[in-house]
Protein backbone atom coordinates (compact mmCIF):
# COMPACT_ATOMS: atom_id res chain seq x y z
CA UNK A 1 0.00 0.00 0.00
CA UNK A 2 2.71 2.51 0.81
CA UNK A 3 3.68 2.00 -2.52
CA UNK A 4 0.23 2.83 -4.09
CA UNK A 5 -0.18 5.58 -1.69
CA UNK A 6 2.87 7.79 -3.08
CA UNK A 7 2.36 7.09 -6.69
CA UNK A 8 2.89 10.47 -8.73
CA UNK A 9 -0.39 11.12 -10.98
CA UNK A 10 0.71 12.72 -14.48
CA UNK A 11 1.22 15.94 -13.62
CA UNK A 12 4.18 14.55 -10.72
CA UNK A 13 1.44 15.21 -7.56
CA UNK A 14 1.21 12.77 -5.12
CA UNK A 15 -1.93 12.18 -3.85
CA UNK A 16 -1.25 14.07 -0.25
CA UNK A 17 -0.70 17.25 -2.06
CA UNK A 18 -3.70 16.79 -3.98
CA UNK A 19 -5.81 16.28 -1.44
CA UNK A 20 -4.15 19.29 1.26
CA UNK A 21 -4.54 21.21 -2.16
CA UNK A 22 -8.23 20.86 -2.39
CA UNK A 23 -8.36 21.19 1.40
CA UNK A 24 -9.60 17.23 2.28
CA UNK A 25 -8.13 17.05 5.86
CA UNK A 26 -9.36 13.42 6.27
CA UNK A 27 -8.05 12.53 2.98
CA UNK A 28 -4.78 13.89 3.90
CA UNK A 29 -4.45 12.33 7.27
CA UNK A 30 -5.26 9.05 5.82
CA UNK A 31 -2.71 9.12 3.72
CA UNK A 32 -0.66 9.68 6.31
CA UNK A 33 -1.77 7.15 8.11
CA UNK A 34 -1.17 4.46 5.45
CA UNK A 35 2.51 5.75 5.40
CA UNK A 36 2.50 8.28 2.90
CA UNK A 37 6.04 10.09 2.59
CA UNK A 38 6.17 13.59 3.71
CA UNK A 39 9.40 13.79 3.04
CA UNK A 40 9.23 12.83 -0.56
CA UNK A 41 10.72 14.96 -3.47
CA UNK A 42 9.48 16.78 -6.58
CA UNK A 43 11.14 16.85 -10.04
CA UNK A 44 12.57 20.43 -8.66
CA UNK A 45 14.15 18.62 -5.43
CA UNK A 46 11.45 19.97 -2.77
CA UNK A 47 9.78 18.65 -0.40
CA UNK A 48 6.17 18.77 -0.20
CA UNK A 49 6.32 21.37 2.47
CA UNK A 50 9.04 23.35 1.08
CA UNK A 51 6.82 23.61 -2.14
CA UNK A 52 4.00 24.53 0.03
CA UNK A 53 5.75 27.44 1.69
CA UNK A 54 6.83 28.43 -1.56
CA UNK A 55 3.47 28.89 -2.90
CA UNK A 56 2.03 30.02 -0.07
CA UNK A 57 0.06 27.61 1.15
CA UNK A 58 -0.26 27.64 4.61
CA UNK A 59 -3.22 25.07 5.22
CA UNK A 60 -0.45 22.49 3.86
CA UNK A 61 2.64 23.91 5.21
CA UNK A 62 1.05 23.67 8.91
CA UNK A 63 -0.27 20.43 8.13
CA UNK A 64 2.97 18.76 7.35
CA UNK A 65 4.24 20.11 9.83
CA UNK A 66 1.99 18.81 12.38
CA UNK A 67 2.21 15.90 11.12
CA UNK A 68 5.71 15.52 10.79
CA UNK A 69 5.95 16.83 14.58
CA UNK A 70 2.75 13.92 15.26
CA UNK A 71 5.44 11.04 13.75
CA UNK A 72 8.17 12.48 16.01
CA UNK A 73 10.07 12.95 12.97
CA UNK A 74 11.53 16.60 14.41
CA UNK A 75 14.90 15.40 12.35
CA UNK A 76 13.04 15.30 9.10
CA UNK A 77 11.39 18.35 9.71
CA UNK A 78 14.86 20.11 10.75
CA UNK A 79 16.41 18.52 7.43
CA UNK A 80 13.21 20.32 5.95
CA UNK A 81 13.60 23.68 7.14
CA UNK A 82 17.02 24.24 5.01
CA UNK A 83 16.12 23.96 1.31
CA UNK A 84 19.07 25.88 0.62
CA UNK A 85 21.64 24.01 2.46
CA UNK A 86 20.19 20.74 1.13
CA UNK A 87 20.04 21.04 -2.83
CA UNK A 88 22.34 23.81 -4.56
CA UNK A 89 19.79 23.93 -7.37
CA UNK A 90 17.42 25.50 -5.01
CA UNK A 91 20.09 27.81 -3.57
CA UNK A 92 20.51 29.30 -6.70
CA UNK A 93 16.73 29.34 -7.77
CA UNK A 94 15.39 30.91 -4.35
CA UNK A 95 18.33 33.23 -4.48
CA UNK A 96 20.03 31.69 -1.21
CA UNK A 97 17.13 32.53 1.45
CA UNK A 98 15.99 30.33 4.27
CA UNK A 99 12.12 29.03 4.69
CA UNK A 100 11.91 31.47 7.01
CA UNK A 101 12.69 34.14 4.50
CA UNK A 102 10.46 32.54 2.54
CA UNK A 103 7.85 32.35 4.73
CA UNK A 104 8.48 36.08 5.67
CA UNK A 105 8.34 37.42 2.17
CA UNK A 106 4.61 35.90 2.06
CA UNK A 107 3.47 39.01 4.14
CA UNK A 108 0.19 37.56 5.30
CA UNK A 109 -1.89 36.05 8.53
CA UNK A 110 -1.63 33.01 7.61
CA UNK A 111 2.18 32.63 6.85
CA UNK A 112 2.55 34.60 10.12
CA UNK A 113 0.69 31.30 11.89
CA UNK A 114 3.20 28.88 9.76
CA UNK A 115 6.21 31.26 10.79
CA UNK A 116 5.09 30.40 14.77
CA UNK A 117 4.84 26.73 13.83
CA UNK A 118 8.41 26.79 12.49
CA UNK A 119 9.86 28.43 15.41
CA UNK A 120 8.00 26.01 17.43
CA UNK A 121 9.36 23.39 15.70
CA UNK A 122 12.96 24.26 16.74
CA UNK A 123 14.00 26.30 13.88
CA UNK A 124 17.08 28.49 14.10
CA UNK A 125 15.68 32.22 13.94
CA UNK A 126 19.18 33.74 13.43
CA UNK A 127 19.90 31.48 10.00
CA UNK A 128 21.22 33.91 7.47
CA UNK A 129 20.48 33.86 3.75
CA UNK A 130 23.09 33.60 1.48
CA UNK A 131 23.36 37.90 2.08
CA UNK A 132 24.04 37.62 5.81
């Protein structure tokens, strides 16, 4: 089943970010449940919640995050928090900033409430973009 569960559709989507994407919470944490992988990749290299705080998307960036906290996986979601330390293709792409930056540059309520989830997670606050 784990398998099935993190089979990429056509389009590369797995079926957890369809389902946070059209906002199925049940769905979602079902998937979970049957082991699907939050810490799988995209073709660009990102994480599922890396790609959702790059959008925007704060009803899946807190829920991987939860959930990821939920699995006591705090080392995956540490590994997470990095995208530019992890893949240099992203460094160069997202011009060298941290999630946090990225989160930041979002400017709204709700990234605000996935910026407090981060920080709650253990993230380092003083991590400098590649500017300092």
């Amino acid at each position: 089943l784990p398998k099935a569960v993190n089979a990429v559709d056509h389009k590369g989507r797995r079926a957890l970010e369809v389902a946070l994407k059209s906002r199925q919470p049940s769905l979602a944490r079902t998937l979970v449940e049957h082991q699907a992988d939050l810490n799988a990749k995209d073709s660009r290299g990102l994480t599922l919640l890396q790609s959702a705080i790059l959008k925007g998307d704060s009803y899946a960036a807190e829920f991987i995050i939860e959930q990821l906290e939920n699995n006591g996986a705090s080392q995956h979601l540490s590994d997470q928090l990095n995208i530019c330390e992890d893949n240099e293709s992203s460094l160069r792409q997202y011009n060298g900033c941290t999630v946090l930056h990225l989160v930041a540059k979002h400017n709204t309520p709700d990234m605000v409430g996935v910026a407090t989830k981060l920080l709650q997670a253990g993230i380092d606050r003083n991590i400098q973009d590649k500017r300092g």
